[in-house]
C-alpha atoms as a PDB file:
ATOM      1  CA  UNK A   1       8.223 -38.127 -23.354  1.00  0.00           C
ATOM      2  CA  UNK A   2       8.046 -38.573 -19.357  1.00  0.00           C
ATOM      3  CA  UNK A   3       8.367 -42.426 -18.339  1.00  0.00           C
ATOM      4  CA  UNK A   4       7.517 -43.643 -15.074  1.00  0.00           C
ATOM      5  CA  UNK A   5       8.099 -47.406 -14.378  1.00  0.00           C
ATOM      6  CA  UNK A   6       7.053 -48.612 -10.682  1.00  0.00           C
ATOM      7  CA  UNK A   7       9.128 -51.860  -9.805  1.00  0.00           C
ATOM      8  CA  UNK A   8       8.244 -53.419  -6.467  1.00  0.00           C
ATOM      9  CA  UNK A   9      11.377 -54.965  -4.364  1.00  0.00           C
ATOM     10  CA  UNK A  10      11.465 -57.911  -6.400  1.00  0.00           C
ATOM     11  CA  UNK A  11      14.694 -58.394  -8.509  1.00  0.00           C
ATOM     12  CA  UNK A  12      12.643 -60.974 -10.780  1.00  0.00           C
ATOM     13  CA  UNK A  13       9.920 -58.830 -11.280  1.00  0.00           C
ATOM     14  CA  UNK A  14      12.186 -55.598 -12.047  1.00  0.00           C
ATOM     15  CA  UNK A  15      14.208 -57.782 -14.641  1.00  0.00           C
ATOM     16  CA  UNK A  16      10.717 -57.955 -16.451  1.00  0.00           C
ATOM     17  CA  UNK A  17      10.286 -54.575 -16.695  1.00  0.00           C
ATOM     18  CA  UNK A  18      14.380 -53.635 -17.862  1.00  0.00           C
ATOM     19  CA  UNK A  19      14.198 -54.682 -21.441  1.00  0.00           C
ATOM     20  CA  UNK A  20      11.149 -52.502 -22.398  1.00  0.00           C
ATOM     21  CA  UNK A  21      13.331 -49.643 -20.024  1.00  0.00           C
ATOM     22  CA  UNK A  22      15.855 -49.755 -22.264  1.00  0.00           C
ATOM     23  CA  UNK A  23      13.882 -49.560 -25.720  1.00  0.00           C
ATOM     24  CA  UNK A  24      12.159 -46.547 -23.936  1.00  0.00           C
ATOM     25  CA  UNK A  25      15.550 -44.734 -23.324  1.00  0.00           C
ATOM     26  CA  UNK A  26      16.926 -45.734 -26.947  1.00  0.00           C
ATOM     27  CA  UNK A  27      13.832 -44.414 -28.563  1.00  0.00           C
ATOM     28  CA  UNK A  28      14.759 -41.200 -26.985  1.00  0.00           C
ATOM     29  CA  UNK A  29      12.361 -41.301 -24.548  1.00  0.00           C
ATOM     30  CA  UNK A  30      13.033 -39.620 -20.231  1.00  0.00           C
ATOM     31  CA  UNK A  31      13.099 -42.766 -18.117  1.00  0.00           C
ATOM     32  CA  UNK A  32      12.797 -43.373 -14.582  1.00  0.00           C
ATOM     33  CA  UNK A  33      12.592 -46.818 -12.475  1.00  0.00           C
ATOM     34  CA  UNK A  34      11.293 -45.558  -8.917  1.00  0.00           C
ATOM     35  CA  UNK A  35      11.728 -47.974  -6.320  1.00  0.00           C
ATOM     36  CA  UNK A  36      11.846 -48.425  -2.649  1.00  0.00           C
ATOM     37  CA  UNK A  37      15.097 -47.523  -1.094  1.00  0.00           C
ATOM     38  CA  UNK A  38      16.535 -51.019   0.157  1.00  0.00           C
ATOM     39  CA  UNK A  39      15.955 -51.513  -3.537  1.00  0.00           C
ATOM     40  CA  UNK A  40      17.559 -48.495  -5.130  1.00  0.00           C
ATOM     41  CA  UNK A  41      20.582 -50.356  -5.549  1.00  0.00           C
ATOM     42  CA  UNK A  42      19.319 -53.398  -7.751  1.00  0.00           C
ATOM     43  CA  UNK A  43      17.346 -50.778  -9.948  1.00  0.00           C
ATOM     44  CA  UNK A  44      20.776 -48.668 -10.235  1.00  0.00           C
ATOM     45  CA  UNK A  45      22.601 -52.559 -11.434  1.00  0.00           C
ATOM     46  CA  UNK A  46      20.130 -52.125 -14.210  1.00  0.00           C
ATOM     47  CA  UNK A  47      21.553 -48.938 -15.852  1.00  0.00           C
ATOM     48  CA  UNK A  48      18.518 -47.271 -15.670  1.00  0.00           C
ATOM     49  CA  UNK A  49      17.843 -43.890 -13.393  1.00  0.00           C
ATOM     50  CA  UNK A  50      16.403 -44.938 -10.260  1.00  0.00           C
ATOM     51  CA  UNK A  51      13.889 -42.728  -8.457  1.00  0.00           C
ATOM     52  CA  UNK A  52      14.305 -43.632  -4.185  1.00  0.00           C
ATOM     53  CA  UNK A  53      10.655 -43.244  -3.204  1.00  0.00           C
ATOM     54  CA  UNK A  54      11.935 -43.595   0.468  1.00  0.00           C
ATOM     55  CA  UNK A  55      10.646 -45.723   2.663  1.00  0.00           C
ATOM     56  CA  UNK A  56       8.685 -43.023   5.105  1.00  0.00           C
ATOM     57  CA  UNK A  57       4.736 -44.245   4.257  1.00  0.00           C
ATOM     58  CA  UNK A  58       5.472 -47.065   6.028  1.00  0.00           C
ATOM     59  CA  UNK A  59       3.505 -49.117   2.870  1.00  0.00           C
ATOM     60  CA  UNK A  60       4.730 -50.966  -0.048  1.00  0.00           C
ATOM     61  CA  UNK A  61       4.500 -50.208  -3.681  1.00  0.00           C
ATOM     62  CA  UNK A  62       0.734 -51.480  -3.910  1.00  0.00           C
ATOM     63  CA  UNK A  63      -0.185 -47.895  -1.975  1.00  0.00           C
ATOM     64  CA  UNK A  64       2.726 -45.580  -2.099  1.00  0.00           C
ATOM     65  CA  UNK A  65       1.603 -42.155  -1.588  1.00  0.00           C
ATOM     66  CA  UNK A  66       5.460 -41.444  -2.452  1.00  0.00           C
ATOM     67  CA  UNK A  67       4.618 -42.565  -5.781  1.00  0.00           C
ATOM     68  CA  UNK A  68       1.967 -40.304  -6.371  1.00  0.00           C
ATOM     69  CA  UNK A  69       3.642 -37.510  -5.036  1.00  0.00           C
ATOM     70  CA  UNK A  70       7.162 -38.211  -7.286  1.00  0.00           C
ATOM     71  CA  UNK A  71       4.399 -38.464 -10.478  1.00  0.00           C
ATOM     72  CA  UNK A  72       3.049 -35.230  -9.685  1.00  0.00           C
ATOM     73  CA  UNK A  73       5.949 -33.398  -9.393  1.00  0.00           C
ATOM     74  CA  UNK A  74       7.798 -35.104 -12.535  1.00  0.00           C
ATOM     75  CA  UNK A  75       4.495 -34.953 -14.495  1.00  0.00           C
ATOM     76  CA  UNK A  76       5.176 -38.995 -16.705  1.00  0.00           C
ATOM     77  CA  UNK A  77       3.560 -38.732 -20.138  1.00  0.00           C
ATOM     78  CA  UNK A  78       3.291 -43.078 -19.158  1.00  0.00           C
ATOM     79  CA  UNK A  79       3.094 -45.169 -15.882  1.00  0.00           C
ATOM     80  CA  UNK A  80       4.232 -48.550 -16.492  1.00  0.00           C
ATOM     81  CA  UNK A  81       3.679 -50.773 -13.443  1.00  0.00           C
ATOM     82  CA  UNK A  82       4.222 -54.254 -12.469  1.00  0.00           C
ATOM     83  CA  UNK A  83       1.592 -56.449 -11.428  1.00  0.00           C
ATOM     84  CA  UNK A  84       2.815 -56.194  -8.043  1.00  0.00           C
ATOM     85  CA  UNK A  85       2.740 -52.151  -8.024  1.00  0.00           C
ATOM     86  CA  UNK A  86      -0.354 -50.840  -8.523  1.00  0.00           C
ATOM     87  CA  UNK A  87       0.689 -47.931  -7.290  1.00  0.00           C
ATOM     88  CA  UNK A  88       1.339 -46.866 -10.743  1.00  0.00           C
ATOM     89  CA  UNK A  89      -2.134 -47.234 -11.692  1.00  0.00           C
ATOM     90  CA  UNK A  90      -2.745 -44.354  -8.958  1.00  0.00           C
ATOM     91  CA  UNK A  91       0.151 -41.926  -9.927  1.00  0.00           C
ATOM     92  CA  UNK A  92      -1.050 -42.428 -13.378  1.00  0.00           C
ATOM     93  CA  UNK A  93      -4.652 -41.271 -12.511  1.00  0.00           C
ATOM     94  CA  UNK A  94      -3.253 -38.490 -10.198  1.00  0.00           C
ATOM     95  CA  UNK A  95      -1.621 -36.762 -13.046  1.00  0.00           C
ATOM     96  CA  UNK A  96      -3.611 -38.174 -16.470  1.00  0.00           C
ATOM     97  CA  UNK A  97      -1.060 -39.887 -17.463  1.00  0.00           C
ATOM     98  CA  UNK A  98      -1.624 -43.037 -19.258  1.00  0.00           C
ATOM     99  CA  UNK A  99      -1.168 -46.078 -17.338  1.00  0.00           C
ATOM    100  CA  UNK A 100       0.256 -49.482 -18.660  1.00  0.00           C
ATOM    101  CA  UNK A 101       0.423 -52.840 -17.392  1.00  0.00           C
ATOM    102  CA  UNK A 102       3.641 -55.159 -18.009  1.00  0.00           C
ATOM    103  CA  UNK A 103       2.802 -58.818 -16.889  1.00  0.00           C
ATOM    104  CA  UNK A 104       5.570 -61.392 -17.059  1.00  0.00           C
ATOM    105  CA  UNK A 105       5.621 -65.122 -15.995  1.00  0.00           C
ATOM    106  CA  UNK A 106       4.898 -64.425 -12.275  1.00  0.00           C
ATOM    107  CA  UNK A 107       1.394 -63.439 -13.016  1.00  0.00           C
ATOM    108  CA  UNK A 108      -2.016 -64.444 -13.667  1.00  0.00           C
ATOM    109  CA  UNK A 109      -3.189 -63.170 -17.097  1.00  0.00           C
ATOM    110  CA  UNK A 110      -4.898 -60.434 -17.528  1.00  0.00           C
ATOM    111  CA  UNK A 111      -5.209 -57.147 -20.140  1.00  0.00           C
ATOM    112  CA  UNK A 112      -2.074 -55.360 -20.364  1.00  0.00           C
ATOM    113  CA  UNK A 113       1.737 -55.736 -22.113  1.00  0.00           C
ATOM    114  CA  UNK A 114       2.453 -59.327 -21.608  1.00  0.00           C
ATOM    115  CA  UNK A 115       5.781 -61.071 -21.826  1.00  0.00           C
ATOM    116  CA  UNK A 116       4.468 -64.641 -21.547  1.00  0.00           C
ATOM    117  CA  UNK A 117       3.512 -65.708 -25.156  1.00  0.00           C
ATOM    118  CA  UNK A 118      -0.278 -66.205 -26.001  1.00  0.00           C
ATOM    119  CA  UNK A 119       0.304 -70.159 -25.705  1.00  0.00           C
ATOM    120  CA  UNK A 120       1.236 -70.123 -22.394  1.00  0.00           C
ATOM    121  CA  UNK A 121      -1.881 -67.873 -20.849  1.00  0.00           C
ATOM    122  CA  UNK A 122      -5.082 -69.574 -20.245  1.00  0.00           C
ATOM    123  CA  UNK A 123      -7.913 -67.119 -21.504  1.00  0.00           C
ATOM    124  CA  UNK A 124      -5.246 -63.809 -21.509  1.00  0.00           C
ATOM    125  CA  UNK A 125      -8.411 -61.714 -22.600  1.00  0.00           C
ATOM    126  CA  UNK A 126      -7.202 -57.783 -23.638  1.00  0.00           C
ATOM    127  CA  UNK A 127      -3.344 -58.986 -23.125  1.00  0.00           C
ATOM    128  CA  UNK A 128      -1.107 -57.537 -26.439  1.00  0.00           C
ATOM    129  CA  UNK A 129       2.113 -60.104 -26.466  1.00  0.00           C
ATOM    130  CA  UNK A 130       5.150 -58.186 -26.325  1.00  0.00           C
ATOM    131  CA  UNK A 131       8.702 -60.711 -27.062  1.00  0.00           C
ATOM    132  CA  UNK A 132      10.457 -61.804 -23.584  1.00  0.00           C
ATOM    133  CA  UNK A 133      14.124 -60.672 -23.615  1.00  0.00           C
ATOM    134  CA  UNK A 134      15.662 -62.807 -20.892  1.00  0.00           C
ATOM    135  CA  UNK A 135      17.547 -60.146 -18.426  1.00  0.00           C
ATOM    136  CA  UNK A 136      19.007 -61.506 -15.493  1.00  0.00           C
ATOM    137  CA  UNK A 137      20.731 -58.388 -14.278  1.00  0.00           C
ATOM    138  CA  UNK A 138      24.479 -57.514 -14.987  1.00  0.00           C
ATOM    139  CA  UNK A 139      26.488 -60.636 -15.520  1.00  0.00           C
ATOM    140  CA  UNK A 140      30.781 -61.805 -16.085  1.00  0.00           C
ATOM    141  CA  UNK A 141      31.037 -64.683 -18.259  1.00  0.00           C
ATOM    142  CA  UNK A 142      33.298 -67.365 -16.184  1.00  0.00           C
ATOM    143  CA  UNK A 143      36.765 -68.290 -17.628  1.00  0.00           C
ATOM    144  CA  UNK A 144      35.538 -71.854 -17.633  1.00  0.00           C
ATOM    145  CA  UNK A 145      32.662 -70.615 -20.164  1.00  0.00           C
ATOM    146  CA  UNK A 146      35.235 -69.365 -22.581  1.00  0.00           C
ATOM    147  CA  UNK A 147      36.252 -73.026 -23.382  1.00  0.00           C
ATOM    148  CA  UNK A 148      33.858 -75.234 -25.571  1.00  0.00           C
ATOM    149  CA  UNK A 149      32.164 -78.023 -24.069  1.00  0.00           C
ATOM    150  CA  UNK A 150      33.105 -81.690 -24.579  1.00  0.00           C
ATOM    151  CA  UNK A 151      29.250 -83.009 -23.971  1.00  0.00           C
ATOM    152  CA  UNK A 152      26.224 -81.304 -24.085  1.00  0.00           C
ATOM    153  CA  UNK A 153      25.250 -79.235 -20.987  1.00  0.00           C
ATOM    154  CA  UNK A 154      22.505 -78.966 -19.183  1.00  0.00           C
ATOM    155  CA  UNK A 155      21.796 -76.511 -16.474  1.00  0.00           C
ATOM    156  CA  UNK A 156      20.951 -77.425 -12.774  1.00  0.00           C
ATOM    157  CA  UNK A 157      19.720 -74.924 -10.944  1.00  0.00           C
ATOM    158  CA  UNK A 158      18.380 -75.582  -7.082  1.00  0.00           C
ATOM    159  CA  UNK A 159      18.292 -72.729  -4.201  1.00  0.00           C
ATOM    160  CA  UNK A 160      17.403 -75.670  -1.767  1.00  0.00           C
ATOM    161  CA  UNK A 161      20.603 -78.345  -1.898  1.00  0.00           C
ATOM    162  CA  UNK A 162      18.515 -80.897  -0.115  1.00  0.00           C
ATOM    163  CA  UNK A 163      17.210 -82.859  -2.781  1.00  0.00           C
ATOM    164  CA  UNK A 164      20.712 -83.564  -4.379  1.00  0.00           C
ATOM    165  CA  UNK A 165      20.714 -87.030  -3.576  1.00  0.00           C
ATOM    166  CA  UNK A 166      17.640 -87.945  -5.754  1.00  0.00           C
ATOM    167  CA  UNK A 167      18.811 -85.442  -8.328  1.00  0.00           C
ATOM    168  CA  UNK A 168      22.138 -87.143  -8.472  1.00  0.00           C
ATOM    169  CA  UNK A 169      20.789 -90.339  -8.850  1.00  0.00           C
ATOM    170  CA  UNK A 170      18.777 -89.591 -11.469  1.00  0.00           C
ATOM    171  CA  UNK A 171      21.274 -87.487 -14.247  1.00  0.00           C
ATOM    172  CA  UNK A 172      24.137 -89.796 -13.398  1.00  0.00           C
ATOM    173  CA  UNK A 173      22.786 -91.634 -16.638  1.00  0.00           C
ATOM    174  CA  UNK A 174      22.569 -88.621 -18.982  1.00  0.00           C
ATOM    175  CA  UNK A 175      25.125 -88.375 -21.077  1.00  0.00           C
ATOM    176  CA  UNK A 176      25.657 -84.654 -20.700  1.00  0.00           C
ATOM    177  CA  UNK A 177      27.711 -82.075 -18.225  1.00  0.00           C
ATOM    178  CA  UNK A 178      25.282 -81.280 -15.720  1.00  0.00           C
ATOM    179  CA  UNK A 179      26.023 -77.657 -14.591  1.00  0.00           C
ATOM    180  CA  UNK A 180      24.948 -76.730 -11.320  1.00  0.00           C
ATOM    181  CA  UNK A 181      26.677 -73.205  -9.696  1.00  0.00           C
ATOM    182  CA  UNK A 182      26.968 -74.190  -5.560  1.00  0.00           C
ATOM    183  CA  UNK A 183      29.129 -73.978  -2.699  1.00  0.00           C
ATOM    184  CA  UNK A 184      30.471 -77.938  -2.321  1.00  0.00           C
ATOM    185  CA  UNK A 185      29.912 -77.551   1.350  1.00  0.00           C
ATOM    186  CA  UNK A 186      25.728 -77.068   0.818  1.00  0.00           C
ATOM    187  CA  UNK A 187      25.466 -80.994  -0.549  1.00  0.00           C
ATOM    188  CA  UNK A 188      24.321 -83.248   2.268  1.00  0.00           C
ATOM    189  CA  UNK A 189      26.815 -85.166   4.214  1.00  0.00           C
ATOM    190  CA  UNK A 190      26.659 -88.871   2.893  1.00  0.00           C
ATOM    191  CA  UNK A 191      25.620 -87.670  -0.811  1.00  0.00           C
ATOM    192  CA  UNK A 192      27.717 -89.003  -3.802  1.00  0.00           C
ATOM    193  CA  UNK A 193      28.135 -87.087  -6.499  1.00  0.00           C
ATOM    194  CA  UNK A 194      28.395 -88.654 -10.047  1.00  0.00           C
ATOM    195  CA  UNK A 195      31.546 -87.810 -12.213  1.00  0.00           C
ATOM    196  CA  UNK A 196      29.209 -86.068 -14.972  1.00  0.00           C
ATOM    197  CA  UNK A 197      27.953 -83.344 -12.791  1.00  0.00           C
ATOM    198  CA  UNK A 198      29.991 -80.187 -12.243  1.00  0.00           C
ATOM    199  CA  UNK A 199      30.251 -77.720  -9.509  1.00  0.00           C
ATOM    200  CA  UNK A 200      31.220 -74.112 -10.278  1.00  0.00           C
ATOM    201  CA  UNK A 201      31.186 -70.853  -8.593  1.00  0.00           C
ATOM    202  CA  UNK A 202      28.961 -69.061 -10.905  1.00  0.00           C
ATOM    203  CA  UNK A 203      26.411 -70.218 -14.021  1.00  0.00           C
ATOM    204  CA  UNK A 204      24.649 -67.044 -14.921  1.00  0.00           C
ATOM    205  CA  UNK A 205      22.123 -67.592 -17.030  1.00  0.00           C
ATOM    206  CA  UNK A 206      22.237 -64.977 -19.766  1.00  0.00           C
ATOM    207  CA  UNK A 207      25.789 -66.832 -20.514  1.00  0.00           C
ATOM    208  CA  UNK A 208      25.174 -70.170 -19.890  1.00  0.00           C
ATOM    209  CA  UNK A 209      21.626 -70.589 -21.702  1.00  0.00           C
ATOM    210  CA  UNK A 210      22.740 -70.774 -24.973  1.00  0.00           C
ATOM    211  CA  UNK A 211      25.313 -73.334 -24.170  1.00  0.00           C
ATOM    212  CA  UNK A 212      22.740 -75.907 -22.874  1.00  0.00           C
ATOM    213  CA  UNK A 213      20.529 -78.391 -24.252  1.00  0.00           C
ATOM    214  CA  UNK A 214      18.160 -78.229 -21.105  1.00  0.00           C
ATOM    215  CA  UNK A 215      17.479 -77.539 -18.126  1.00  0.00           C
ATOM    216  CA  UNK A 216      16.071 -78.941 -14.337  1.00  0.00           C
ATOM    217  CA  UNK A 217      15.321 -76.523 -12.009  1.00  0.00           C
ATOM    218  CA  UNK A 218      12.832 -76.150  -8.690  1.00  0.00           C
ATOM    219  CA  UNK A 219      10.825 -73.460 -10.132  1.00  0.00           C
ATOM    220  CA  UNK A 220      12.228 -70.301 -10.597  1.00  0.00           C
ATOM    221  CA  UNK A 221       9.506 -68.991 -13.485  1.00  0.00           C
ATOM    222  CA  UNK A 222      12.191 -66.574 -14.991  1.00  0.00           C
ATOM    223  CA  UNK A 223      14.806 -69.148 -15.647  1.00  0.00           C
ATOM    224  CA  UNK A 224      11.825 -71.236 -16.575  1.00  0.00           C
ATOM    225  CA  UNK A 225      10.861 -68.704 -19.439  1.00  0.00           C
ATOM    226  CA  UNK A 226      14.125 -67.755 -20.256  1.00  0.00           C
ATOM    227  CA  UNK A 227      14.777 -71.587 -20.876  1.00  0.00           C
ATOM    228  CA  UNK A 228      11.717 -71.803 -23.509  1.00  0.00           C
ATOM    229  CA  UNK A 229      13.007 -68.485 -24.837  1.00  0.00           C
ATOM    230  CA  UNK A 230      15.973 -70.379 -25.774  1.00  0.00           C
ATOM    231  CA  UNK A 231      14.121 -73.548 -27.316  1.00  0.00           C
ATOM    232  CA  UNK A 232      15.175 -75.781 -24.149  1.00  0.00           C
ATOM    233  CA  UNK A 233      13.341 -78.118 -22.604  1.00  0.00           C
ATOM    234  CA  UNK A 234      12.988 -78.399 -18.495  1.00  0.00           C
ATOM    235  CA  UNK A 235      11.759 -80.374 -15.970  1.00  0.00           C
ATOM    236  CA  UNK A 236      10.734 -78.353 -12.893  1.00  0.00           C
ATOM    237  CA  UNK A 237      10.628 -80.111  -9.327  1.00  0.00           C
ATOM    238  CA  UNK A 238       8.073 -77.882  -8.142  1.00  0.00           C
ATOM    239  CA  UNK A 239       4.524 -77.077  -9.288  1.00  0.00           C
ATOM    240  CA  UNK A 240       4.527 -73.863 -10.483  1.00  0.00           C
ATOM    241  CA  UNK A 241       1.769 -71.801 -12.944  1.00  0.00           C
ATOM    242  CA  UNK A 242       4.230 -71.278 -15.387  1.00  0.00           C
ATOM    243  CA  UNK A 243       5.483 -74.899 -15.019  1.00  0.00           C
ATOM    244  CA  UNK A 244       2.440 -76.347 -15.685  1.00  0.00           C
ATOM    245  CA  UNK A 245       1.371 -74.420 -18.477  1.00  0.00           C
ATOM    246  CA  UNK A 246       5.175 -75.086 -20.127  1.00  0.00           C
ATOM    247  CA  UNK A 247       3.887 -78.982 -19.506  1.00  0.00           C
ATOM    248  CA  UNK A 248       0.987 -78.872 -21.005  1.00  0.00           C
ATOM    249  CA  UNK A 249       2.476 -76.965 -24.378  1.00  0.00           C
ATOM    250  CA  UNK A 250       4.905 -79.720 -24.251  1.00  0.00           C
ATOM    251  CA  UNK A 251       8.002 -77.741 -23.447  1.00  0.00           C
ATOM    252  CA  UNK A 252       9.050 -79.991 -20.360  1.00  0.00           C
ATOM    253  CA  UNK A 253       7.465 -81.469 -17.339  1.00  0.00           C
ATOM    254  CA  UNK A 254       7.000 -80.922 -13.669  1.00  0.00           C
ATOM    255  CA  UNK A 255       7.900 -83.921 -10.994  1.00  0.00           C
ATOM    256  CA  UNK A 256      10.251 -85.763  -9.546  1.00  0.00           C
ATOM    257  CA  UNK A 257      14.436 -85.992 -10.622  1.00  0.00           C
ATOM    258  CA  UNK A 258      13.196 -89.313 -11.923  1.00  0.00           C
ATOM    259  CA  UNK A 259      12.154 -88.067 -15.012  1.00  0.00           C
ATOM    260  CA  UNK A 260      15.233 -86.196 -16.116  1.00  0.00           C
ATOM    261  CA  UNK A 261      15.895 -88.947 -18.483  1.00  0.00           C
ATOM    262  CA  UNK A 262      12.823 -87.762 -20.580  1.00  0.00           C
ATOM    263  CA  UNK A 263      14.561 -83.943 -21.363  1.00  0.00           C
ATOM    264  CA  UNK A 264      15.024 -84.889 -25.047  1.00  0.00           C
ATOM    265  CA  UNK A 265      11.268 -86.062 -25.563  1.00  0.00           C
ATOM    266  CA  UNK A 266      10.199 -82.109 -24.870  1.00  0.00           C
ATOM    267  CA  UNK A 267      13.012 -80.674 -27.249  1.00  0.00           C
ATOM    268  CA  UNK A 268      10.217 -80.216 -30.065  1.00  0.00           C
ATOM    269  CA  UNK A 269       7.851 -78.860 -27.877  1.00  0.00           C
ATOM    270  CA  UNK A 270      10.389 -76.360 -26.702  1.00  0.00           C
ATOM    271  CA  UNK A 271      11.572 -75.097 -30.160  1.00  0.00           C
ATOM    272  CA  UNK A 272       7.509 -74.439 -30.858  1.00  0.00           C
ATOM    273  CA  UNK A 273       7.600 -71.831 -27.965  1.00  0.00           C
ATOM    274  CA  UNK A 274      10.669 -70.713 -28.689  1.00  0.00           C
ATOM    275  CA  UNK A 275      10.246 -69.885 -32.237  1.00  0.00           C
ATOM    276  CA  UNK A 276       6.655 -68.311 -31.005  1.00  0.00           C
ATOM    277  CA  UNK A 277       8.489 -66.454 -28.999  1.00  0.00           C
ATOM    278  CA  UNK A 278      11.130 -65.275 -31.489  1.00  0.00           C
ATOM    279  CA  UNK A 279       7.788 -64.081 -34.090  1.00  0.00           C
ATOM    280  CA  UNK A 280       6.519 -61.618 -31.171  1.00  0.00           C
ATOM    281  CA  UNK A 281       7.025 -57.869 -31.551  1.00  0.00           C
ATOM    282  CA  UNK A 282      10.307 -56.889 -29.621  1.00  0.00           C
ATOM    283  CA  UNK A 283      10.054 -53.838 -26.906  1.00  0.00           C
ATOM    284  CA  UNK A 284      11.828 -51.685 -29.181  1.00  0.00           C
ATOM    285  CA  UNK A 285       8.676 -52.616 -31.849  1.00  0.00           C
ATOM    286  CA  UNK A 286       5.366 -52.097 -28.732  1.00  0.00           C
ATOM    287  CA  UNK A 287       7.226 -48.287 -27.645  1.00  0.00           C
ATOM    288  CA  UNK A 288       4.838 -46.312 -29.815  1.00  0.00           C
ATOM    289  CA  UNK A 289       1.850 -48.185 -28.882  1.00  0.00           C
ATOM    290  CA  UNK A 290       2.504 -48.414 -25.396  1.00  0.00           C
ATOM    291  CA  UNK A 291       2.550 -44.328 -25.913  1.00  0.00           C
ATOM    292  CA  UNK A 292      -0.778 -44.413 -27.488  1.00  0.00           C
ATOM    293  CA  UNK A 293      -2.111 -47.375 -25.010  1.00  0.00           C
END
C-alpha cells in the first residue's frame, strides 16, 4: 500500500513520525515523507523518500495545495500527518484515503496514534498509545563514548549558555560526570566551572542516553521523553507541558538548578514510565491497524 506522511519543517516533529516510517517500509509497505523544500534535506537524513512539495503556494504545511495535488497524483492508500500538518487531513479527503493522526510530546492530546504514554495525557479521549522509539536523526558515537565511565553520568543539555553559573553551582556537589556537549567559548566570562563537569564536542542522545543516570535540561520535550523512555529522571529549567506532566507522574521536576541534588528521589518514578512505556505496542505492532484506522 500507498503511504503518505506530511512532516512540517520541524526536525523534532519529523523525528516523531520516522520510527512508524520505517515499520511502514519494513512491512513492505510504498513510503513517502513530503516536505517543504528547505526541509527536503533533513527528511532525506532520515532514510526515508522525501517528496519536495516546493515552496510555490506561498503557505505552510497547515494549507498546502501542493499536498493535495502530490496525493492526487500518487493516489496514498494512508495520510499520516503531524499535528502541525493538517494538510494531510485534506489530501486524505481529496483522494479517500484514510487519514491518521501521529501526536508526540509537542502536542495537546487528542484522538489519533499517540507516542506519549496514557499517563502522561490529561483526558487523551480516542488516542490509541503507540511505544515512543527515541530517534534523534543520524548520529556517530564519539571516541570518548567508546571508553566506560568512571562515575555515573548525567546529561546536561542547554541551547541558552547563560544560566551556567547557577547550573554550575548547583551539580558541583553531585557525585557524577556531568556531560554537557558546548563550545567552551559560549560560558560567560567570569563563570567557574567545577572539575566534575565535562565539555565535549558532541553528546548525541541516542548514544549517550543509555549511559546516564539522569538528566537536566531547559525543555526540549523530545530529549525530555526520550529520557523517561530510558527510565531517567530530569529536572527541566523551563515549564513545559510535557515537563509538568513528567512532574506530576513523578519522573523529575521542573525549577531552578537548585534542585539537581534531588535527581535520585525521581529514579522510581522514572522506571514506572519507562517500563509503561516498554509494555506499549511498538510501530512495527499499530501498521495493520493504522491501515484499517
Amino acid at each position: 500500500m500507498r503511504v503518505l506522511l506530511a512532516a512540517p519543517s520541524s526536525p523534532a516533529r519529523l523525528h516523531n513520525l520516522v520510527p512508524l516510517a520505517w515499520a511502514l517500509r519494513t512491512a513492505g509497505h510504498d513510503v513517502k515523507i513530503a516536505g517543504r523544500t528547505s526541509f527536503v534535506d533533513e527528511i532525506l537524513s532520515t532514510g526515508c523518500v522525501a517528496v519536495d512539495l516546493e515552496d510555490g503556494d506561498g503557505t505552510d504545511l497547515a494549507e498546502s495545495a501542493a499536498l493535495v495535488e502530490f496525493a492526487e497524483l500518487w493516489r496514498p492508500g494512508v495520510v499520516v500527518s503531524d499535528a502541525a500538518a493538517p494538510a494531510g487531513t485534506a489530501a486524505a479527503e481529496a483522494v479517500e484515503a484514510v487519514a491518521v493522526r501521529l501526536l508526540g510530546p509537542l502536542d495537546e492530546p487528542g484522538a489519533g496514534f499517540d507516542t506519549v504514554p496514557p499517563s502522561l495525557r490529561d483526558g487523551a479521549a480516542g488516542a490509541r498509545p503507540v511505544r515512543h522509539v527515541p530517534y534523534f536523526g543520524p548520529v556517530v558515537v564519539p571516541g570518548w563514548l567508546r571508553r566506560k565511565a568512571r562515575r555515573n553520568r548525567v546529561l546536561l543539555s542547554l541551547t541558552d549558555a547563560t544560566p551556567a553559573g547557577p547550573v554550575f553551582d548547583a551539580v558541583a556537589s553531585l557525585d557524577a560526570e556531568v556531560l554537557w556537549a558546548t563550545d567552551p567559548a559560549r560560558i560567560p566570562a567570569g563563570v567557574t566551572m567545577p572539575p566534575n563537569v565535562r565539555l565535549v564536542d558532541a553528546a548525541p542522545p541516542a548514544a549517550v542516553l543509555p549511559t546516564c543516570t539522569a538528566v537536566i535540561h531547559d525543555g526540549d520535550a523530545n530529549l525530555a521523553l526520550a529520557a523517561v523512555t530510558h527510565g531517567l529522571p530530569q529536572l527541566s529549567l523551563t515549564e513545559t507541558a510535557i515537563g509538568a506532566r513528567i512532574a506530576a507522574a513523578g519522573a523529575g521536576e521542573v525549577g531552578p538548578a537548585e534542585r539537581a541534588g534531588e535527581l535520585a528521589s525521581w529514579r522510581g518514578g522514572a522506571e514506572a514510565v519507562r517500563d509503561e512505556i516498554a509494555a506499549l505496542p511498538a510501530p512495527r505492532a499499530v501498521v495493520a491497524e493504522l491501515l484499517r484506522a
